[in-house]
PDB file of N, CA and C in Angstrom:
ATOM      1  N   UNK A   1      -6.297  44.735 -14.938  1.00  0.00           N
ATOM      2  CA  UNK A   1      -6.265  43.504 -14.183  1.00  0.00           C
ATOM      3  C   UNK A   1      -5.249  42.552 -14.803  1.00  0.00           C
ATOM      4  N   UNK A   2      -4.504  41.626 -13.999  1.00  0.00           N
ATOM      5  CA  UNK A   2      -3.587  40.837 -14.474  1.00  0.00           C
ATOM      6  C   UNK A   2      -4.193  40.045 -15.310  1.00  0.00           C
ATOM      7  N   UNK A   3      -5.289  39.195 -14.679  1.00  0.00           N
ATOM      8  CA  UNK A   3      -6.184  38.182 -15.394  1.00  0.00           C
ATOM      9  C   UNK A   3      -6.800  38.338 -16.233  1.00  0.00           C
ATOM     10  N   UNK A   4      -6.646  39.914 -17.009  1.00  0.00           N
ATOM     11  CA  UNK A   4      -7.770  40.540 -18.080  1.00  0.00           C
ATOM     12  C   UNK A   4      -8.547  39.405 -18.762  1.00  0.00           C
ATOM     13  N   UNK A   5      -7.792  38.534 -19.373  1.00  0.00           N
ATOM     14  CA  UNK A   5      -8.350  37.414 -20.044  1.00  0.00           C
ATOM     15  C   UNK A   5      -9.909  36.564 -19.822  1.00  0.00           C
ATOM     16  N   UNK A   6     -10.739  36.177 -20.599  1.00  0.00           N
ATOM     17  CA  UNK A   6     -11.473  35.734 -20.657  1.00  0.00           C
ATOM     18  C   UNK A   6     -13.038  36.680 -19.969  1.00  0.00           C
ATOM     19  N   UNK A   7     -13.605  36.008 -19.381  1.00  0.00           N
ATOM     20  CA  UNK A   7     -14.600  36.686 -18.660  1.00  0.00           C
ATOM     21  C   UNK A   7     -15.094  36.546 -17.406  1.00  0.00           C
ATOM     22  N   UNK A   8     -15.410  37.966 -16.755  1.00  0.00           N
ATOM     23  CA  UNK A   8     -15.722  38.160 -15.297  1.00  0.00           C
ATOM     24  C   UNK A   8     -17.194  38.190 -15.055  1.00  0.00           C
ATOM     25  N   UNK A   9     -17.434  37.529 -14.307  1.00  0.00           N
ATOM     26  CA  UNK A   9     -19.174  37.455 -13.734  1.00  0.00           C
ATOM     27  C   UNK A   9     -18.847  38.815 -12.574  1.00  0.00           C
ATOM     28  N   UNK A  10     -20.146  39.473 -13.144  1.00  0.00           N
ATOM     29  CA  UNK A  10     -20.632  40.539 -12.064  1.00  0.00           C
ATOM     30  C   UNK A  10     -21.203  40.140 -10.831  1.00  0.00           C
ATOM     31  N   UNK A  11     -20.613  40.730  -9.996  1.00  0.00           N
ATOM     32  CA  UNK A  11     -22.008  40.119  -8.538  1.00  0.00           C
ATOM     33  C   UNK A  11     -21.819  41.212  -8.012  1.00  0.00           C
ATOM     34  N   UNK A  12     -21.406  42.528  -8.185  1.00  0.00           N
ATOM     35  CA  UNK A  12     -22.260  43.889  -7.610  1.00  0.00           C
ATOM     36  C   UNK A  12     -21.740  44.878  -7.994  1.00  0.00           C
ATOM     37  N   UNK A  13     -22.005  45.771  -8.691  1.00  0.00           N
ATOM     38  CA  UNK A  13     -21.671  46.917  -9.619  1.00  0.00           C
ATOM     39  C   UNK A  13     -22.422  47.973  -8.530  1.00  0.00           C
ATOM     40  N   UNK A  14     -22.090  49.423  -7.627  1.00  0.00           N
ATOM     41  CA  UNK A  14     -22.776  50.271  -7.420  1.00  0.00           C
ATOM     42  C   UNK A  14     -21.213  50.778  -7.092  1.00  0.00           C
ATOM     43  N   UNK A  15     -20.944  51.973  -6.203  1.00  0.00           N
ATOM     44  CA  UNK A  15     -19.932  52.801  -6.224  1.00  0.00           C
ATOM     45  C   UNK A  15     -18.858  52.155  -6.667  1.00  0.00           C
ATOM     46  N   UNK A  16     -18.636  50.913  -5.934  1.00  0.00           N
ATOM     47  CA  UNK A  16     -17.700  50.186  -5.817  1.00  0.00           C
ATOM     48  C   UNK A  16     -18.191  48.706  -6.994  1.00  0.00           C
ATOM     49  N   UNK A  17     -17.416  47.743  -7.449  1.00  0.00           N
ATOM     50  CA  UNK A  17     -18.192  46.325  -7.916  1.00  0.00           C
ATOM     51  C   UNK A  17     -17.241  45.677  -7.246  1.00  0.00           C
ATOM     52  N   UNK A  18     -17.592  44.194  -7.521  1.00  0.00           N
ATOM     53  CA  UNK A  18     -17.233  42.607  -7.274  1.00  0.00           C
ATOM     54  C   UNK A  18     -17.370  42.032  -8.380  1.00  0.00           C
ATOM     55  N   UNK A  19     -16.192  41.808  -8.830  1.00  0.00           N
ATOM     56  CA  UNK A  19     -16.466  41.003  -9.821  1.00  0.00           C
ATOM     57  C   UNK A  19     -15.611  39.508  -9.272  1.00  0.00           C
ATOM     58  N   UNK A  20     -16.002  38.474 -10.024  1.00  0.00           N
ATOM     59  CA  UNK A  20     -16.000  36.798  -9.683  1.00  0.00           C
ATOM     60  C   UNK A  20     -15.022  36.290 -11.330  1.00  0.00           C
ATOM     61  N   UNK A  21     -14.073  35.503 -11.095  1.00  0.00           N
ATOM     62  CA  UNK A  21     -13.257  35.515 -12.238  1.00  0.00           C
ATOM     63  C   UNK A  21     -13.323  33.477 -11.879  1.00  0.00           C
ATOM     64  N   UNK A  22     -13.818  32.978 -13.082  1.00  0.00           N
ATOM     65  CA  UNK A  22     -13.679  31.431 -13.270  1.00  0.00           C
ATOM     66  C   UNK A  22     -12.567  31.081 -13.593  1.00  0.00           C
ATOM     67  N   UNK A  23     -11.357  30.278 -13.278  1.00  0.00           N
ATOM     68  CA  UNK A  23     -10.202  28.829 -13.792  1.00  0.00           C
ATOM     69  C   UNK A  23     -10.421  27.598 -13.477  1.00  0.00           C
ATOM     70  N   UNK A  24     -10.500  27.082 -14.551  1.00  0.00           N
ATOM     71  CA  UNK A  24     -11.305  25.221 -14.406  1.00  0.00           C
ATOM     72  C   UNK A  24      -9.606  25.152 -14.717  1.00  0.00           C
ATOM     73  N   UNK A  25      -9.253  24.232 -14.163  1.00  0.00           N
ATOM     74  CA  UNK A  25      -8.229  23.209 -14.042  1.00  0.00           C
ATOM     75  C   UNK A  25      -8.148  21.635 -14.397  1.00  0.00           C
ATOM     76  N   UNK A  26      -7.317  21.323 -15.057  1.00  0.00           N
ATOM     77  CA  UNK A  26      -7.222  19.899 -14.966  1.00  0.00           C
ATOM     78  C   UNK A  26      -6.025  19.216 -15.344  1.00  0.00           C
ATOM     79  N   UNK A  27      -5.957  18.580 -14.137  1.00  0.00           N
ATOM     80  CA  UNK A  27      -4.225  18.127 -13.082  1.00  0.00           C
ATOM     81  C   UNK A  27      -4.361  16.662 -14.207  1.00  0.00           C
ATOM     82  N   UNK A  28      -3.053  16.419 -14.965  1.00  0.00           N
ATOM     83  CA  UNK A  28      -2.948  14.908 -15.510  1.00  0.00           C
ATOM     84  C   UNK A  28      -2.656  13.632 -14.115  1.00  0.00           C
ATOM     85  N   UNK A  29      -2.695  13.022 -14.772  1.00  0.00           N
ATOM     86  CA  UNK A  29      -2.360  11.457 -13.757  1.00  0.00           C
ATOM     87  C   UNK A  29      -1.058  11.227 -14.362  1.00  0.00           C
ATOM     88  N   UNK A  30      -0.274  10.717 -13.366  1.00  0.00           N
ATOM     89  CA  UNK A  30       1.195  10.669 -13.803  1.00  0.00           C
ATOM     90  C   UNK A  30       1.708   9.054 -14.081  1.00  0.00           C
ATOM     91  N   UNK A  31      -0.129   8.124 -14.115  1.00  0.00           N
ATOM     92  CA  UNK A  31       0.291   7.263 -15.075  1.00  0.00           C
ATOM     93  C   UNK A  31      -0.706   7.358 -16.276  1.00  0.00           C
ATOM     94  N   UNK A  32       0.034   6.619 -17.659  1.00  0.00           N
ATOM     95  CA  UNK A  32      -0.200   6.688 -18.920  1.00  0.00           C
ATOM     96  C   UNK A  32      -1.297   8.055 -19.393  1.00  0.00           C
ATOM     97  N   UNK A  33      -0.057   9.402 -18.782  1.00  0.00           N
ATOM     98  CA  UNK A  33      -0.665  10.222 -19.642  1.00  0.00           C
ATOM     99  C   UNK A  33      -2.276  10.849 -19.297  1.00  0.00           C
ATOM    100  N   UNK A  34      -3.398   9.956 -18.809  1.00  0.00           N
ATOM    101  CA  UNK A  34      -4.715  10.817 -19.067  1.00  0.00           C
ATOM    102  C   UNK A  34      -4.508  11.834 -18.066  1.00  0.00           C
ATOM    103  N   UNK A  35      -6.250  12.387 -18.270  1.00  0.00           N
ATOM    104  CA  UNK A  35      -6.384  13.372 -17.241  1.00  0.00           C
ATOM    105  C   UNK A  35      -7.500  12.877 -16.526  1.00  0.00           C
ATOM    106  N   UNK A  36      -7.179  13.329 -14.970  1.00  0.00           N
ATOM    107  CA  UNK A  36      -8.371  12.646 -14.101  1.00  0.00           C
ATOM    108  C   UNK A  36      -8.843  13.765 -13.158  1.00  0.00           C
ATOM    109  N   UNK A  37      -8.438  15.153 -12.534  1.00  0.00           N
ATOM    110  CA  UNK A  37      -8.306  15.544 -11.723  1.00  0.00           C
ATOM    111  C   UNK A  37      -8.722  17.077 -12.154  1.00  0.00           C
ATOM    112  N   UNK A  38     -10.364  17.398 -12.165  1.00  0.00           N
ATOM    113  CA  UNK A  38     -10.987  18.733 -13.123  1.00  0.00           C
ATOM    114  C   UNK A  38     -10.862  19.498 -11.429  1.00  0.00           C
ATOM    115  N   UNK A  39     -10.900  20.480 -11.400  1.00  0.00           N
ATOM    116  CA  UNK A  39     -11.542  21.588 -10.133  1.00  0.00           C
ATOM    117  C   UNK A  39     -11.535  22.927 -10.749  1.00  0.00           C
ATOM    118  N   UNK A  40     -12.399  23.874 -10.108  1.00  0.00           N
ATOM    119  CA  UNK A  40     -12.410  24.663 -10.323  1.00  0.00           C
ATOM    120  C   UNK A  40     -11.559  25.937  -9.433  1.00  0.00           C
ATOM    121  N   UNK A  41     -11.074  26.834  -9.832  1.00  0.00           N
ATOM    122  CA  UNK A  41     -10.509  28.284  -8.948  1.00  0.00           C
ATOM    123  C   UNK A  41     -11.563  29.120  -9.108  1.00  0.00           C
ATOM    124  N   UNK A  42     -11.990  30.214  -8.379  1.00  0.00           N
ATOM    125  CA  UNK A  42     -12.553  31.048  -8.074  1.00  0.00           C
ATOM    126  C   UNK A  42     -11.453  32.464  -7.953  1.00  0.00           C
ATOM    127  N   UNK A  43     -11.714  33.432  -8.335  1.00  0.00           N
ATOM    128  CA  UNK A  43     -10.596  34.599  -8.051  1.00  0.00           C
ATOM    129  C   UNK A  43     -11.966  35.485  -8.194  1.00  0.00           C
ATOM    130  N   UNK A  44     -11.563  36.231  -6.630  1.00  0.00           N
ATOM    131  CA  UNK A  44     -12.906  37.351  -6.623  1.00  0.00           C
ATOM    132  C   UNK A  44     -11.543  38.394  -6.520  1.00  0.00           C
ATOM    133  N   UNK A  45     -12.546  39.575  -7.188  1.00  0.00           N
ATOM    134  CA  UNK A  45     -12.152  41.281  -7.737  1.00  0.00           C
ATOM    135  C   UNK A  45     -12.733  42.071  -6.896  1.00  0.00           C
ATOM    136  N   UNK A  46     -12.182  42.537  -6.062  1.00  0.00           N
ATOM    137  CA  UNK A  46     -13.431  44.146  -5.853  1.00  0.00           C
ATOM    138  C   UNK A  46     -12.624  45.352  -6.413  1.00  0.00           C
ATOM    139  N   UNK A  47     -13.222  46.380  -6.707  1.00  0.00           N
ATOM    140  CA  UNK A  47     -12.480  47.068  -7.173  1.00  0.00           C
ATOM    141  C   UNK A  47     -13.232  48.411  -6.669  1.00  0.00           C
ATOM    142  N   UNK A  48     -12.764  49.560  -6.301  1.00  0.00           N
ATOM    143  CA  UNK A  48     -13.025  50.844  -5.838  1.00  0.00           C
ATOM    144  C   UNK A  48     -12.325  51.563  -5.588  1.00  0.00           C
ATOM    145  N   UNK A  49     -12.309  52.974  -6.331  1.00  0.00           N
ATOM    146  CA  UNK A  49     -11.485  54.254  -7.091  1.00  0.00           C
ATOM    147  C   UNK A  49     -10.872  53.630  -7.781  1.00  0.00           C
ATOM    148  N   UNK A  50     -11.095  52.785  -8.917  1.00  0.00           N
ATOM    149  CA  UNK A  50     -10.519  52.492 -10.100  1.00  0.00           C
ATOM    150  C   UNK A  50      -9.031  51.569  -9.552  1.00  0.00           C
ATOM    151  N   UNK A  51      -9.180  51.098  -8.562  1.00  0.00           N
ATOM    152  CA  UNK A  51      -7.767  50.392  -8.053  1.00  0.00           C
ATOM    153  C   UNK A  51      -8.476  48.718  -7.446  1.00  0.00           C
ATOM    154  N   UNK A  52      -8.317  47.829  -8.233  1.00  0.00           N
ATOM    155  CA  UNK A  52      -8.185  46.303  -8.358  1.00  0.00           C
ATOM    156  C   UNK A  52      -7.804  45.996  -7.414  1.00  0.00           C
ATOM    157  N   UNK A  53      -8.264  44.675  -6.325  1.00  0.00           N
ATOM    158  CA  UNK A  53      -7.895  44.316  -5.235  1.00  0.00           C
ATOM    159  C   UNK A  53      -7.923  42.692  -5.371  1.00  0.00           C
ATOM    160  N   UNK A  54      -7.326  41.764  -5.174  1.00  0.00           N
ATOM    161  CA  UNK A  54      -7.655  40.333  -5.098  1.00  0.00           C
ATOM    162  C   UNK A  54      -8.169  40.375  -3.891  1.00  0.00           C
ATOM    163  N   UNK A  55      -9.132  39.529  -3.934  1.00  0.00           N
ATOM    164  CA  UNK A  55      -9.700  38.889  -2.415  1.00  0.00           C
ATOM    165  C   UNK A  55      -9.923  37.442  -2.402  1.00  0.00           C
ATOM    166  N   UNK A  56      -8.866  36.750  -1.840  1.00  0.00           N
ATOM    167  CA  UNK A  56      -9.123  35.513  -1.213  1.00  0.00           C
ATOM    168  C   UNK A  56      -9.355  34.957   0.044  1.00  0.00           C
ATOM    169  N   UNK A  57      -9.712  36.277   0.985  1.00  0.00           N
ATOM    170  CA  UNK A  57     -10.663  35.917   1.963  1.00  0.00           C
ATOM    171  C   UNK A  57     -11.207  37.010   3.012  1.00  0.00           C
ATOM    172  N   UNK A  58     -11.894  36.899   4.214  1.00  0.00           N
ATOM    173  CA  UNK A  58     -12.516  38.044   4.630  1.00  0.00           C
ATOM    174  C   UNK A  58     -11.543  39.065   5.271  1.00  0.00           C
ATOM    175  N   UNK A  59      -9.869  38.528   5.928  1.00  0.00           N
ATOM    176  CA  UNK A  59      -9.289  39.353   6.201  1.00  0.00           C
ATOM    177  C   UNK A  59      -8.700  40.053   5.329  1.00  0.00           C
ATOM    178  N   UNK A  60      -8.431  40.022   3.717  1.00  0.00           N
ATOM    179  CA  UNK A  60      -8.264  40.871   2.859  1.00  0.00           C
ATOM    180  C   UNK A  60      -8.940  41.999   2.497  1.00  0.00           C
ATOM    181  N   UNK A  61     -10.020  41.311   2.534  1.00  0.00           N
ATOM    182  CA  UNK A  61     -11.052  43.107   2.087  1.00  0.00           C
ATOM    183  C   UNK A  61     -11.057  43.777   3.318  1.00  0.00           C
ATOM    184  N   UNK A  62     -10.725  43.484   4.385  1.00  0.00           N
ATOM    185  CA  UNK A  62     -10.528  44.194   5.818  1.00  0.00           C
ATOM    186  C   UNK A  62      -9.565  45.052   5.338  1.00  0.00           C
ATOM    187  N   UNK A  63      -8.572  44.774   5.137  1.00  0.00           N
ATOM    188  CA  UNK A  63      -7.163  45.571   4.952  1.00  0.00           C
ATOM    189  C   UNK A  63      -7.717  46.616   3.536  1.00  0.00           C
ATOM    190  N   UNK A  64      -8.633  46.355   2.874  1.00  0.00           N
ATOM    191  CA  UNK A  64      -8.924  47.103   2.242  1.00  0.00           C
ATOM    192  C   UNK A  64      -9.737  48.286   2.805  1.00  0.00           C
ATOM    193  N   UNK A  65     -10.551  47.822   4.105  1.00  0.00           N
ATOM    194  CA  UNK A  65     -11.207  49.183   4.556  1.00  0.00           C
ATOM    195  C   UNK A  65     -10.752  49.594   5.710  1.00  0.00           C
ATOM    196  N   UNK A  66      -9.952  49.948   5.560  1.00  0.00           N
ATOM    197  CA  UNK A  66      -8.810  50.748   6.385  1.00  0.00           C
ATOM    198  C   UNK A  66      -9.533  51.900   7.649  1.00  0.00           C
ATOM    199  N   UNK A  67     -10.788  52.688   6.413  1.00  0.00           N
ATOM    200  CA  UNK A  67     -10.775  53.929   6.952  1.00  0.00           C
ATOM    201  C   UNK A  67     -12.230  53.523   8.214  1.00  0.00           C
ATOM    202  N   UNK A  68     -12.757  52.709   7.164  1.00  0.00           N
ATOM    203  CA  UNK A  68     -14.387  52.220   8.037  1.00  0.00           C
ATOM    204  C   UNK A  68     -14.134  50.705   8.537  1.00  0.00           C
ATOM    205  N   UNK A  69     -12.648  50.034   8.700  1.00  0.00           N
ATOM    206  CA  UNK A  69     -13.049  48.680   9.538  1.00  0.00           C
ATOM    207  C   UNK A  69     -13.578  48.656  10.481  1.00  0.00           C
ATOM    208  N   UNK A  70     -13.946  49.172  11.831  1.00  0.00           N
ATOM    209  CA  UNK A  70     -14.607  49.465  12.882  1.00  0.00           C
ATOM    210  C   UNK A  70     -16.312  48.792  12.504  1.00  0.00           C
ATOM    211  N   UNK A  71     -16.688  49.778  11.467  1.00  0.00           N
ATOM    212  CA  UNK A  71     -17.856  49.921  11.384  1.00  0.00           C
ATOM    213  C   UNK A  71     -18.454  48.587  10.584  1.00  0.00           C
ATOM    214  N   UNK A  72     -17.632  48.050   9.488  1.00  0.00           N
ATOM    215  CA  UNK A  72     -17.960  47.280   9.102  1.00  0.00           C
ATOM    216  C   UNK A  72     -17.760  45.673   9.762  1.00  0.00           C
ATOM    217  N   UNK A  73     -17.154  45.637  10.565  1.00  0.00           N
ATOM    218  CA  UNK A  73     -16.661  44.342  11.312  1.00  0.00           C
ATOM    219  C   UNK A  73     -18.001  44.893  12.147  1.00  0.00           C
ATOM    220  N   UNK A  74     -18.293  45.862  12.416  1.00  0.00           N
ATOM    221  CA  UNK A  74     -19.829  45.711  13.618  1.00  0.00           C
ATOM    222  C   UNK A  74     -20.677  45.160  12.935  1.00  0.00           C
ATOM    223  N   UNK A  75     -21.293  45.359  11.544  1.00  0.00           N
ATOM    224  CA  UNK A  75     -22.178  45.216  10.769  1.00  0.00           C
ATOM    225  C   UNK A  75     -21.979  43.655  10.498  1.00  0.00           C
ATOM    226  N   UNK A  76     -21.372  43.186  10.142  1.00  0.00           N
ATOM    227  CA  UNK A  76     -20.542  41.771  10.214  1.00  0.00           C
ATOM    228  C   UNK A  76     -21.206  41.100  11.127  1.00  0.00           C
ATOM    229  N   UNK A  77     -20.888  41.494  12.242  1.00  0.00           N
ATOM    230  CA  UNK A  77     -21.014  40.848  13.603  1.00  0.00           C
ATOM    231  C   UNK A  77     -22.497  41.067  13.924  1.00  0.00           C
ATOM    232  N   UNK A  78     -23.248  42.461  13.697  1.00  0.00           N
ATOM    233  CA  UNK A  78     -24.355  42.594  14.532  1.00  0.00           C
ATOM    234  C   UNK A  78     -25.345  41.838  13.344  1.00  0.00           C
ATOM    235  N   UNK A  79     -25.090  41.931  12.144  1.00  0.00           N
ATOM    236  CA  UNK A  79     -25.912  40.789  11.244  1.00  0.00           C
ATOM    237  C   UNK A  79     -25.764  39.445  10.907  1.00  0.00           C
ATOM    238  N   UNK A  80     -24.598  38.937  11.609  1.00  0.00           N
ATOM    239  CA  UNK A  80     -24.306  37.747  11.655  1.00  0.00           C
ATOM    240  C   UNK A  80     -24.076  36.778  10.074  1.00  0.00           C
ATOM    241  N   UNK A  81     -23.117  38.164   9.400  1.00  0.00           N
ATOM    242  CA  UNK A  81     -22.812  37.202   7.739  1.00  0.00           C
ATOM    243  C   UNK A  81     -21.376  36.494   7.711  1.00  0.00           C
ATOM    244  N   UNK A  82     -21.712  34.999   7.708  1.00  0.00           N
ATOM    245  CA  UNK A  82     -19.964  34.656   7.116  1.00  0.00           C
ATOM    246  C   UNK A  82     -19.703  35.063   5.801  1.00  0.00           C
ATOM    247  N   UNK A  83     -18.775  35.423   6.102  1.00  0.00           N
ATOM    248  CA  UNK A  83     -18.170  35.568   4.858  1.00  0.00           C
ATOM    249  C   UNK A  83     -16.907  34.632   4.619  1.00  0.00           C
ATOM    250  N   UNK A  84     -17.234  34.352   3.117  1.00  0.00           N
ATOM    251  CA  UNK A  84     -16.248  33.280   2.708  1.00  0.00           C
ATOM    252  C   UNK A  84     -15.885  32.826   1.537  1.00  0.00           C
ATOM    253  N   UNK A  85     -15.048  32.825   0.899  1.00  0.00           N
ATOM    254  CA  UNK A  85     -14.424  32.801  -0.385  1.00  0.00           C
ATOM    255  C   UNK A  85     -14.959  31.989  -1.182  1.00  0.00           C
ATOM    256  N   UNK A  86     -15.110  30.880  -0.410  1.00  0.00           N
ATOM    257  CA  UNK A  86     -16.080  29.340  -0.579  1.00  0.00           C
ATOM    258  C   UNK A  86     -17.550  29.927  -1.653  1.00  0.00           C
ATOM    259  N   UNK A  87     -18.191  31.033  -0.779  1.00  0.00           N
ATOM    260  CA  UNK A  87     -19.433  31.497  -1.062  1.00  0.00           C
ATOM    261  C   UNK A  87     -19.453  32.702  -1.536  1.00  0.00           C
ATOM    262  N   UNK A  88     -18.801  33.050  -2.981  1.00  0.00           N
ATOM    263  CA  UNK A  88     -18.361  34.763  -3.141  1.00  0.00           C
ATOM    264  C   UNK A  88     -19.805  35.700  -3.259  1.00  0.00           C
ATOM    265  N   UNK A  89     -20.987  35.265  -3.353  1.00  0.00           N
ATOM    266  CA  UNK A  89     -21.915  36.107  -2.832  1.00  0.00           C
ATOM    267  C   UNK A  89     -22.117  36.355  -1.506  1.00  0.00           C
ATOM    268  N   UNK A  90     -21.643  35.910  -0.939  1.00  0.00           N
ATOM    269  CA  UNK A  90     -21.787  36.162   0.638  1.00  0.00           C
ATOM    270  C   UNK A  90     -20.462  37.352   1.326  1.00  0.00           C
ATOM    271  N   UNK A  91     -19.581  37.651  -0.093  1.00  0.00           N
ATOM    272  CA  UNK A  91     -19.078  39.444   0.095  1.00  0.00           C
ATOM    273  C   UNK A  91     -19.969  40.374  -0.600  1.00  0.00           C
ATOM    274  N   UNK A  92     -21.025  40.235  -0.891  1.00  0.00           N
ATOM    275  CA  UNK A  92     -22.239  41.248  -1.564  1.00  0.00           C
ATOM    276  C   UNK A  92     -22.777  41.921  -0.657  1.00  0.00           C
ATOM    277  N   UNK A  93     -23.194  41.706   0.819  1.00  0.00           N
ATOM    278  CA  UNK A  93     -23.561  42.496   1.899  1.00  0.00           C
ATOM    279  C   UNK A  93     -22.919  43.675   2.119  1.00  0.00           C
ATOM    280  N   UNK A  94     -21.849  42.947   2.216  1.00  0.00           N
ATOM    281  CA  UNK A  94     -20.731  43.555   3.675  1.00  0.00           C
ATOM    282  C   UNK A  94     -20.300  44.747   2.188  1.00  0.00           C
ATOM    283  N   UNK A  95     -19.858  44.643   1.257  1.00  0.00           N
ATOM    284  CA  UNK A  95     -19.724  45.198   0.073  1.00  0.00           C
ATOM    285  C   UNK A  95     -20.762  46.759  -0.437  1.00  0.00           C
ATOM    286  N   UNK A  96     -22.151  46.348  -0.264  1.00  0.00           N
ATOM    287  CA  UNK A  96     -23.142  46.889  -0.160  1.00  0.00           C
ATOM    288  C   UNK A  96     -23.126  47.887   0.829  1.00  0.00           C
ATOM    289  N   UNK A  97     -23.049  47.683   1.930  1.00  0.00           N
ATOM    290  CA  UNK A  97     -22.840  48.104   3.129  1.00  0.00           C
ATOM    291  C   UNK A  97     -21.958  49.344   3.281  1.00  0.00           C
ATOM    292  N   UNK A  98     -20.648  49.051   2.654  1.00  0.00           N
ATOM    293  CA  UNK A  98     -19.525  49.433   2.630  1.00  0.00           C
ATOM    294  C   UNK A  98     -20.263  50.852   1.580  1.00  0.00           C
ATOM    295  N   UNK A  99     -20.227  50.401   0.604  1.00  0.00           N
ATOM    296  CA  UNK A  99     -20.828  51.490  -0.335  1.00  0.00           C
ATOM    297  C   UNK A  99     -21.593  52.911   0.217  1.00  0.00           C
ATOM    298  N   UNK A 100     -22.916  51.987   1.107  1.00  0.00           N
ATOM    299  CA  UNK A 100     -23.931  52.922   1.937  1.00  0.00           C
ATOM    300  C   UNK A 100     -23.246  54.324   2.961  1.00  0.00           C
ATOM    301  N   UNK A 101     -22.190  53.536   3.536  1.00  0.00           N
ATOM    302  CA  UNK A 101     -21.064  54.272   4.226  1.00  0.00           C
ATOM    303  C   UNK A 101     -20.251  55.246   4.218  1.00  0.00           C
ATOM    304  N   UNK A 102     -19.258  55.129   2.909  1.00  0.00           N
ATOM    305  CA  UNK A 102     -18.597  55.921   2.187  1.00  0.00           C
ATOM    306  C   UNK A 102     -19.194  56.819   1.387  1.00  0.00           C
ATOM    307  N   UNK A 103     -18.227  57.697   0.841  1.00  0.00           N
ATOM    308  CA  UNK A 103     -18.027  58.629   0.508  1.00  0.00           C
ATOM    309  C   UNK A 103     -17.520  58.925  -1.372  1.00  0.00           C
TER     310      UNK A 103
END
């Protein structure tokens, strides 16, 4: 992984995982010097057959399931999960899912 550094929170380890990567930030004020401006980044991982994927949002991990998008955009739809970067447990379903599927 590029980001090897520091540490990754697990949020689903089975064929495939998700891992969740923390960057706290903090932007200076461009008068006298302080700092005023903390936020946080989020960088979610999935990773399956040993090949690292960034995901910053639901049409990315799409392009990742190439072989089963069909099936999983039904599952999506017929269970009614947003998914959203905002909420990186809320790719733990569809993830899960994905797993149940494959091969």
């Amino acid at each position: 992984m590029k980001e090897s550094k520091g540490y990754f929170n697990v949020l689903y380890k089975g064929k495939t995982a998700l891992y969740l990567k923390y960057n706290k930030k903090i932007e200076k004020l461009a008068v006298e010097g302080t700092y005023d401006n903390f936020y946080q980044i989020n960088r979610i991982y999935f990773v399956a057959k040993g090949i690292v994927s960034l995901i910053s949002s639901k049409s990315d991990l799409m392009k990742i399931f190439t072989k089963d998008r069909a099936l999983i955009k039904n599952f999506i739809k017929k269970n009614m999960i947003d998914v959203s970067e905002k909420i990186p447990d809320s790719f733990i379903p569809v993830i899960r899912y994905y797993d149940s599927i494959s091969q």
